[in-house]
C-alpha atoms as a PDB file:
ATOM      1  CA  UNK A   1      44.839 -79.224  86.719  1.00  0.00           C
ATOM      2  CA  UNK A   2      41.424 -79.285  88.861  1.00  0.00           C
ATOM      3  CA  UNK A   3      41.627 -75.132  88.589  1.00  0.00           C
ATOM      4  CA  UNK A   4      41.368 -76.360  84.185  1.00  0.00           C
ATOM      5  CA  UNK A   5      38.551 -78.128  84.865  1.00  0.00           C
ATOM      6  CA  UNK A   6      36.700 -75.861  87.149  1.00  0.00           C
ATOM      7  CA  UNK A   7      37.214 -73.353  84.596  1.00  0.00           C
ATOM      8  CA  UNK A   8      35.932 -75.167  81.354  1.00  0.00           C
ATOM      9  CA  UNK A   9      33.330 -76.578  83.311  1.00  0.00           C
ATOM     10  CA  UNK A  10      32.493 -72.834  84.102  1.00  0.00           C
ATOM     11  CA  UNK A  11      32.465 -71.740  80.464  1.00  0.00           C
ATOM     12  CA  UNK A  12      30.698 -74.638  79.406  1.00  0.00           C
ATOM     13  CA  UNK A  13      27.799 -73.964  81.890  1.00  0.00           C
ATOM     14  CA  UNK A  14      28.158 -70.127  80.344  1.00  0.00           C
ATOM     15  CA  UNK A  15      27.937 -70.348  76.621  1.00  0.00           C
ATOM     16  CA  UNK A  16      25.869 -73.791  76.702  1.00  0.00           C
ATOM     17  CA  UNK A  17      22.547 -71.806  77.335  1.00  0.00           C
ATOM     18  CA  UNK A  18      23.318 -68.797  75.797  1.00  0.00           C
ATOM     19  CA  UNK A  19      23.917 -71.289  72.285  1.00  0.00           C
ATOM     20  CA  UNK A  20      21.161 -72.839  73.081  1.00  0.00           C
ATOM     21  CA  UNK A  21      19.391 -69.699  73.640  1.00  0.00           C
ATOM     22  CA  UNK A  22      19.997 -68.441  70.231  1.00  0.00           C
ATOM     23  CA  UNK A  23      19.299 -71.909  68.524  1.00  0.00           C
ATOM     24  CA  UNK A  24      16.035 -71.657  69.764  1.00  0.00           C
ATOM     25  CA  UNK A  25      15.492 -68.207  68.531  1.00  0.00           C
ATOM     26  CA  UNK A  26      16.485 -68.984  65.285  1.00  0.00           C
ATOM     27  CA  UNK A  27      14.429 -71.918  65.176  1.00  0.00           C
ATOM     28  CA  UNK A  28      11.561 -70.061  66.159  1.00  0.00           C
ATOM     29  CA  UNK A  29      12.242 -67.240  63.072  1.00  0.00           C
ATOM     30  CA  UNK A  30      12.307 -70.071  61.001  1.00  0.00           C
ATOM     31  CA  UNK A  31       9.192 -71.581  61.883  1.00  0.00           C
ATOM     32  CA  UNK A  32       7.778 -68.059  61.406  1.00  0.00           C
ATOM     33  CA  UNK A  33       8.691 -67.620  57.967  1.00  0.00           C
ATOM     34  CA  UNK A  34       7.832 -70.689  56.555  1.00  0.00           C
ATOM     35  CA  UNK A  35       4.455 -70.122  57.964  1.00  0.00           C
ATOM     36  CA  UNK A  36       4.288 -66.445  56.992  1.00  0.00           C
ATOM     37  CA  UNK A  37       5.530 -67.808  53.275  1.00  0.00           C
ATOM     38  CA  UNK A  38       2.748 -70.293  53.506  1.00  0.00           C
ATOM     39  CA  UNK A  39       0.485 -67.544  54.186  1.00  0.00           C
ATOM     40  CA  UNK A  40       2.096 -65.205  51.028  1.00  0.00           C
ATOM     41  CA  UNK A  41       1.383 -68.414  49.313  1.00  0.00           C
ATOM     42  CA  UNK A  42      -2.160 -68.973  49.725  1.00  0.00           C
ATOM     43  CA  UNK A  43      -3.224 -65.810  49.419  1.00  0.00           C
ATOM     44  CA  UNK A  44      -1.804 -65.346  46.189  1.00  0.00           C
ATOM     45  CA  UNK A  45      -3.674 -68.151  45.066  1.00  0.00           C
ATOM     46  CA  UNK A  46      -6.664 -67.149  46.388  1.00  0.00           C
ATOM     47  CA  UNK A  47      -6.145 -63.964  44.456  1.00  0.00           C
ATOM     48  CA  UNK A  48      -5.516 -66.120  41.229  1.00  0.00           C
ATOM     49  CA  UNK A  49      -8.637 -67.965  41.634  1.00  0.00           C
ATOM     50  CA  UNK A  50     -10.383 -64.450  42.533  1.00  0.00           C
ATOM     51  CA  UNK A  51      -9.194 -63.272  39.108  1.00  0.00           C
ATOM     52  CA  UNK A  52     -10.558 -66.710  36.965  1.00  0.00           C
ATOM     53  CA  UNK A  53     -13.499 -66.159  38.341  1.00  0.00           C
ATOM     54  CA  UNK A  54     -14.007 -62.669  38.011  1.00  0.00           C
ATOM     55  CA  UNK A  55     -12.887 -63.579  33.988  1.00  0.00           C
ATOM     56  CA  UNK A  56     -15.109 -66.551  34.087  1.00  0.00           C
ATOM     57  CA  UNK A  57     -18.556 -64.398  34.608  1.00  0.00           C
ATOM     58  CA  UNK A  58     -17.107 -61.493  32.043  1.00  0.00           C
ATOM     59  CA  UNK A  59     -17.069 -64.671  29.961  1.00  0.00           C
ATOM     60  CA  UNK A  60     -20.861 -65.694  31.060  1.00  0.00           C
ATOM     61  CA  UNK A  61     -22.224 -62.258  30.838  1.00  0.00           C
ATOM     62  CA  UNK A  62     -20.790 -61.680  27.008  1.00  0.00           C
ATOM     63  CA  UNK A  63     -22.381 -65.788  26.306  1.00  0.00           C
ATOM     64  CA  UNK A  64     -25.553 -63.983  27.551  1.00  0.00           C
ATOM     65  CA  UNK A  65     -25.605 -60.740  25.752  1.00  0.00           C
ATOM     66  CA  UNK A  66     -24.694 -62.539  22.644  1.00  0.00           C
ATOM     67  CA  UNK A  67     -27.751 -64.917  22.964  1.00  0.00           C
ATOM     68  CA  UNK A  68     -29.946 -62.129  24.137  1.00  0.00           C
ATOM     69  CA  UNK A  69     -28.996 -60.537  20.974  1.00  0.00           C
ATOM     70  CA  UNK A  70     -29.686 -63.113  18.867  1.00  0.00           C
ATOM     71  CA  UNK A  71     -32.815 -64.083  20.080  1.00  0.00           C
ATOM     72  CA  UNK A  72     -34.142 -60.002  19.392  1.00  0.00           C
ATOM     73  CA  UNK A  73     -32.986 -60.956  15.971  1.00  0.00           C
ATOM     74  CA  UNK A  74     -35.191 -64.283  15.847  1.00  0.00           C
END
């Protein structure tokens, strides 16, 4: 019976740090990838607003040209 016990106690002493090895490493991909999603995230949006912006002064310049025009005309 004490040889038993010796012997989980053993294995439990093994695979106790080697689980909670790998729990950590997984926790730490985790953490990674939300923060490299995060990062996807923000970027695209930073694109977007890049973009509206960009369409925004098209939008300015044609006002201009348009009331450039018409003041030649006046």
């Amino acid at each position: 019976m004490n040889f038993i016990m010796v012997l989980l106690f053993g294995l439990i002493l093994t695979v106790l740090p080697i689980a909670v090895l790998i729990i950590g490493i997984l926790w730490i991909r985790n953490v990674v990838a939300r923060s490299e999603k995060r990062a996807d995230e923000q970027l695209f949006m930073e694109r977007e607003r890049s973009k509206q912006i960009q369409v925004l002064i098209e939008r300015l310049d044609h006002i201009e040209q348009q009331l450039d025009s018409n003041a030649k005309r006046s």
